[in-house]
C-alpha atoms as a PDB file:
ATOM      1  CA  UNK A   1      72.371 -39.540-156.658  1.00  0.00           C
ATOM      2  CA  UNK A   2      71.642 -40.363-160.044  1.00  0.00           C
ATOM      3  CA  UNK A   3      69.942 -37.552-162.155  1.00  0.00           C
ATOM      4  CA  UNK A   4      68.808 -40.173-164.839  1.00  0.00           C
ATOM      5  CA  UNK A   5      66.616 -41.500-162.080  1.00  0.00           C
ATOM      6  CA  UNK A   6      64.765 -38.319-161.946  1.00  0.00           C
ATOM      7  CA  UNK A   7      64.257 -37.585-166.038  1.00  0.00           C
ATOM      8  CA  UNK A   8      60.522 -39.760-165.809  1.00  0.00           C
ATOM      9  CA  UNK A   9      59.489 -37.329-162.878  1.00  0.00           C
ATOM     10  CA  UNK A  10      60.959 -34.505-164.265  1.00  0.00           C
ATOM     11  CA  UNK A  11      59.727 -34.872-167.693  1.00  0.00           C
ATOM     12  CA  UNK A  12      56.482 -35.129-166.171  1.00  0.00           C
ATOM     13  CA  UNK A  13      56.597 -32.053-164.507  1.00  0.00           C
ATOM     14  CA  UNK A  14      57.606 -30.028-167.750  1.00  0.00           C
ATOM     15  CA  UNK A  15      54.438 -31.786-169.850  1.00  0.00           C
ATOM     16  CA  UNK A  16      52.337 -30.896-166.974  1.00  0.00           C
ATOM     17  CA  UNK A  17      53.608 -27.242-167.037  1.00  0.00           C
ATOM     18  CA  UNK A  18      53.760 -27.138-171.004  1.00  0.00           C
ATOM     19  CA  UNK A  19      49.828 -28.395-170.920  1.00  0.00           C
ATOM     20  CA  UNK A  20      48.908 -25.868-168.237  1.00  0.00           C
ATOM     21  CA  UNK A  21      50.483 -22.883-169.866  1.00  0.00           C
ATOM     22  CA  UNK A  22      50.917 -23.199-173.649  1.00  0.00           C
ATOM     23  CA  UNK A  23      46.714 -23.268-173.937  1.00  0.00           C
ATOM     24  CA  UNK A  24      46.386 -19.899-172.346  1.00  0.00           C
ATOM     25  CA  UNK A  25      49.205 -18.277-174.081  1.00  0.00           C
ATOM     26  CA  UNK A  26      47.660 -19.348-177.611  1.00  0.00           C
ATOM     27  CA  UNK A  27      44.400 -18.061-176.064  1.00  0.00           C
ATOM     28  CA  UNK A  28      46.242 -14.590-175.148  1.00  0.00           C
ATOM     29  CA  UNK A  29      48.300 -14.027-178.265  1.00  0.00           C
ATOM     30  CA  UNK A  30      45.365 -15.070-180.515  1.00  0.00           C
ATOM     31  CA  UNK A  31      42.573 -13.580-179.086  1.00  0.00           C
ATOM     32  CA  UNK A  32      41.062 -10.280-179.635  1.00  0.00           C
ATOM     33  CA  UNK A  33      41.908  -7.208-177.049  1.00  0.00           C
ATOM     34  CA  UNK A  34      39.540  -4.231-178.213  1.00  0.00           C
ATOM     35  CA  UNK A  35      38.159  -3.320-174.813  1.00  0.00           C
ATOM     36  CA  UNK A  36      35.530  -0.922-174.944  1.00  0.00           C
ATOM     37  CA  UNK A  37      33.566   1.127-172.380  1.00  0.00           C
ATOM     38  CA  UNK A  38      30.642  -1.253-172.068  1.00  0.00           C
ATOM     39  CA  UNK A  39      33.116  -4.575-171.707  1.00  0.00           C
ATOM     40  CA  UNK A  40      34.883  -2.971-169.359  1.00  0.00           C
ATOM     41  CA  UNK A  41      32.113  -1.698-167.183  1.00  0.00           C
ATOM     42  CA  UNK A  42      31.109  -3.579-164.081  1.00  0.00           C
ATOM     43  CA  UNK A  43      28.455  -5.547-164.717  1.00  0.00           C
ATOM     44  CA  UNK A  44      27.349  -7.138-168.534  1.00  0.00           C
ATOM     45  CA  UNK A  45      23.847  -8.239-168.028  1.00  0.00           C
ATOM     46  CA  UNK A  46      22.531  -4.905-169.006  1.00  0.00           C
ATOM     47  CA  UNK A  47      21.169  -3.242-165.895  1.00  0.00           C
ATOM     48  CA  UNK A  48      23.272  -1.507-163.139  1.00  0.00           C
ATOM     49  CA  UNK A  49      23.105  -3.158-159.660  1.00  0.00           C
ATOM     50  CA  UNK A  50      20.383  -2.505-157.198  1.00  0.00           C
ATOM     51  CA  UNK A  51      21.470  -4.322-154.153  1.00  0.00           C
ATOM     52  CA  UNK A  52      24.399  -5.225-152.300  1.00  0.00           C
ATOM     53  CA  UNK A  53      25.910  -8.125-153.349  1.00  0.00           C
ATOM     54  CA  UNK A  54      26.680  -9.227-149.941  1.00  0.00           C
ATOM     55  CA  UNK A  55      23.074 -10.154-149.150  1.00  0.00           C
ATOM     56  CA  UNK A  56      22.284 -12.879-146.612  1.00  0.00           C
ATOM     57  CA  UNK A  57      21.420 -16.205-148.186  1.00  0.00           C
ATOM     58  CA  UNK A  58      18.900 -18.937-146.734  1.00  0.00           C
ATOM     59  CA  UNK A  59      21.131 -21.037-145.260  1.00  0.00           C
ATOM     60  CA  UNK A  60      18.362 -24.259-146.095  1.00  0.00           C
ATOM     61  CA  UNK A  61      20.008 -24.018-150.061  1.00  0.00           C
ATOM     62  CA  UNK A  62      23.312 -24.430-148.565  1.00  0.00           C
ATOM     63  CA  UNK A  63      21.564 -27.343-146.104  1.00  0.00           C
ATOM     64  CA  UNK A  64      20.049 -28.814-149.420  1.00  0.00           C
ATOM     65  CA  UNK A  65      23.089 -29.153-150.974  1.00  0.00           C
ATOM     66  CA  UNK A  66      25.283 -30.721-148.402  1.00  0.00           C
ATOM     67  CA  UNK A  67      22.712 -33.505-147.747  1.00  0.00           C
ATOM     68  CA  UNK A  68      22.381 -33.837-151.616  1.00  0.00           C
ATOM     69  CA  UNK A  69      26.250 -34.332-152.101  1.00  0.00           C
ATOM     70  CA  UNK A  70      26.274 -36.562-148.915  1.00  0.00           C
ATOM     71  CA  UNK A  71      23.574 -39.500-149.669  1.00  0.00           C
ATOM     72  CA  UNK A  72      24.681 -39.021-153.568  1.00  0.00           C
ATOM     73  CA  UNK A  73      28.320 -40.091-152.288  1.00  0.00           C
ATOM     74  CA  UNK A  74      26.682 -42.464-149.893  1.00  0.00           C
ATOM     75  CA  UNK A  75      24.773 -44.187-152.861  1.00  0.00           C
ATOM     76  CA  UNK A  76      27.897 -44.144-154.706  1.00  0.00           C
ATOM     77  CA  UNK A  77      29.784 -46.687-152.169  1.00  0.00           C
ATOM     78  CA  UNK A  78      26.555 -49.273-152.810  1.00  0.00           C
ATOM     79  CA  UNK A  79      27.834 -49.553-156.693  1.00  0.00           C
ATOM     80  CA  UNK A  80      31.065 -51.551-155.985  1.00  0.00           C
ATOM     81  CA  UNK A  81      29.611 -53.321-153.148  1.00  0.00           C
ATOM     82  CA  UNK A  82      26.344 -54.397-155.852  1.00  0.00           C
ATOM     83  CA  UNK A  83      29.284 -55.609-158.521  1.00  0.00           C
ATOM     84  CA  UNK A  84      31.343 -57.695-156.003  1.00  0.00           C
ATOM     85  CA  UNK A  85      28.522 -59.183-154.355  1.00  0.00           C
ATOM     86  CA  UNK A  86      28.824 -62.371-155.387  1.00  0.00           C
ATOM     87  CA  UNK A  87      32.304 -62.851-154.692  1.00  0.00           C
ATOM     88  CA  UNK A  88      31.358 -61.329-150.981  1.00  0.00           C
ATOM     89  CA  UNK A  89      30.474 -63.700-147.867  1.00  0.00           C
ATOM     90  CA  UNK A  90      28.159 -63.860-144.728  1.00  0.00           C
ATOM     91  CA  UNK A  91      31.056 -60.630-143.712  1.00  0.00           C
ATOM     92  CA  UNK A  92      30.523 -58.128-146.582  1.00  0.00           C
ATOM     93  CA  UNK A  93      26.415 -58.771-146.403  1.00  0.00           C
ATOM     94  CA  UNK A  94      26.873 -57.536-142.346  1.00  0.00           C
ATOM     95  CA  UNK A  95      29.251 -54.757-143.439  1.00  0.00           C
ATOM     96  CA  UNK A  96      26.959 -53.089-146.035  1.00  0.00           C
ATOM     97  CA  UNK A  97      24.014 -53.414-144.050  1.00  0.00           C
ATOM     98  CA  UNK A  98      25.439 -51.791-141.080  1.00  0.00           C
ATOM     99  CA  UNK A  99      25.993 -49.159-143.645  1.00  0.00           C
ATOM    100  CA  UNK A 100      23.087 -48.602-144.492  1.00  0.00           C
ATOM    101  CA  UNK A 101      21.543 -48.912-140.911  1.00  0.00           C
ATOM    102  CA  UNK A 102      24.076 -45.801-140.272  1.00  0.00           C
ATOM    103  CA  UNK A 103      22.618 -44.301-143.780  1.00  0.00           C
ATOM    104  CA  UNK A 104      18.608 -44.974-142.412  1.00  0.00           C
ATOM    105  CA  UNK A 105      19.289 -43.429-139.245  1.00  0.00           C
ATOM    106  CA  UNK A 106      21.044 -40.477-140.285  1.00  0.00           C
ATOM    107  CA  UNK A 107      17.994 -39.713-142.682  1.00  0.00           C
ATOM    108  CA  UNK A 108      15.910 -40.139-140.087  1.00  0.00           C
ATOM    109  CA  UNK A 109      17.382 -37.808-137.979  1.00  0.00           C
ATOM    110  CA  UNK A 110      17.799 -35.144-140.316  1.00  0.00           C
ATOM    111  CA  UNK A 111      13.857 -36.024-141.752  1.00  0.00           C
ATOM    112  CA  UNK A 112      12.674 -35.790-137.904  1.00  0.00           C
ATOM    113  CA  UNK A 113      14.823 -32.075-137.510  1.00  0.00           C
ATOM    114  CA  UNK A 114      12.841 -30.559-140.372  1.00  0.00           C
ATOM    115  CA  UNK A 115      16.369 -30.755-142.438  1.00  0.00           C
ATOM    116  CA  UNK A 116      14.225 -31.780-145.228  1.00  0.00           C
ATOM    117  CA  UNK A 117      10.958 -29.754-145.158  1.00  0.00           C
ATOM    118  CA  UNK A 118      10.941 -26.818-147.244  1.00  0.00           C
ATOM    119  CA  UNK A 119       8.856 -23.693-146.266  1.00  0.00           C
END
């Protein structure tokens, strides 16, 4: 086992580290600690808390926002099909319309579950 066969991987390693960690000890040595009582209290937006923060949240914003990252990424996947197309035969045509048969009928699905009507 040669160790020069390593230096590349290793060296990459220690730039990796050396980019990680020199940034936030500049930040810490250079910075300003004067702490006082209103940084360190709980809560900086100027009013003390009224309600607990673990209340119950609508689950439809967390329904929004999967469906929003999932057709985004699904729209995605028609950008490198659009740029190859020419180069694509009678087989990548079939291929990226049985994608987007799957795509239709999945938005169907969730438009005919009331995923998508907001109250």
């Amino acid at each position: 086992m040669n160790l020069l066969e390593y230096l590349p991987i290793l060296l990459f390693l220690l730039i990796g580290v050396l980019v990680g960690v020199v940034p936030m000890l500049i930040g810490k040595v250079l910075s300003p600690s004067l702490p006082d009582a209103e940084k360190l209290s709980t809560y900086e937006c100027g009013f003390e808390p009224f309600e607990d923060a673990r209340m119950q949240f609508d689950i439809r914003y967390y329904l929004v926002a999967i469906l929003f990252i999932l057709f985004d990424l699904e729209i995605a996947f028609l950008f490198p099909w659009a740029v190859a197309f020419k180069d694509l035969d009678f087989f990548g045509l079939l291929s990226m319309m049985l994608f987007l048969a799957i795509l239709i009928v999945g938005f169907v699905y969730e438009w005919a579950k009331g995923a998508l009507d907001w109250e």
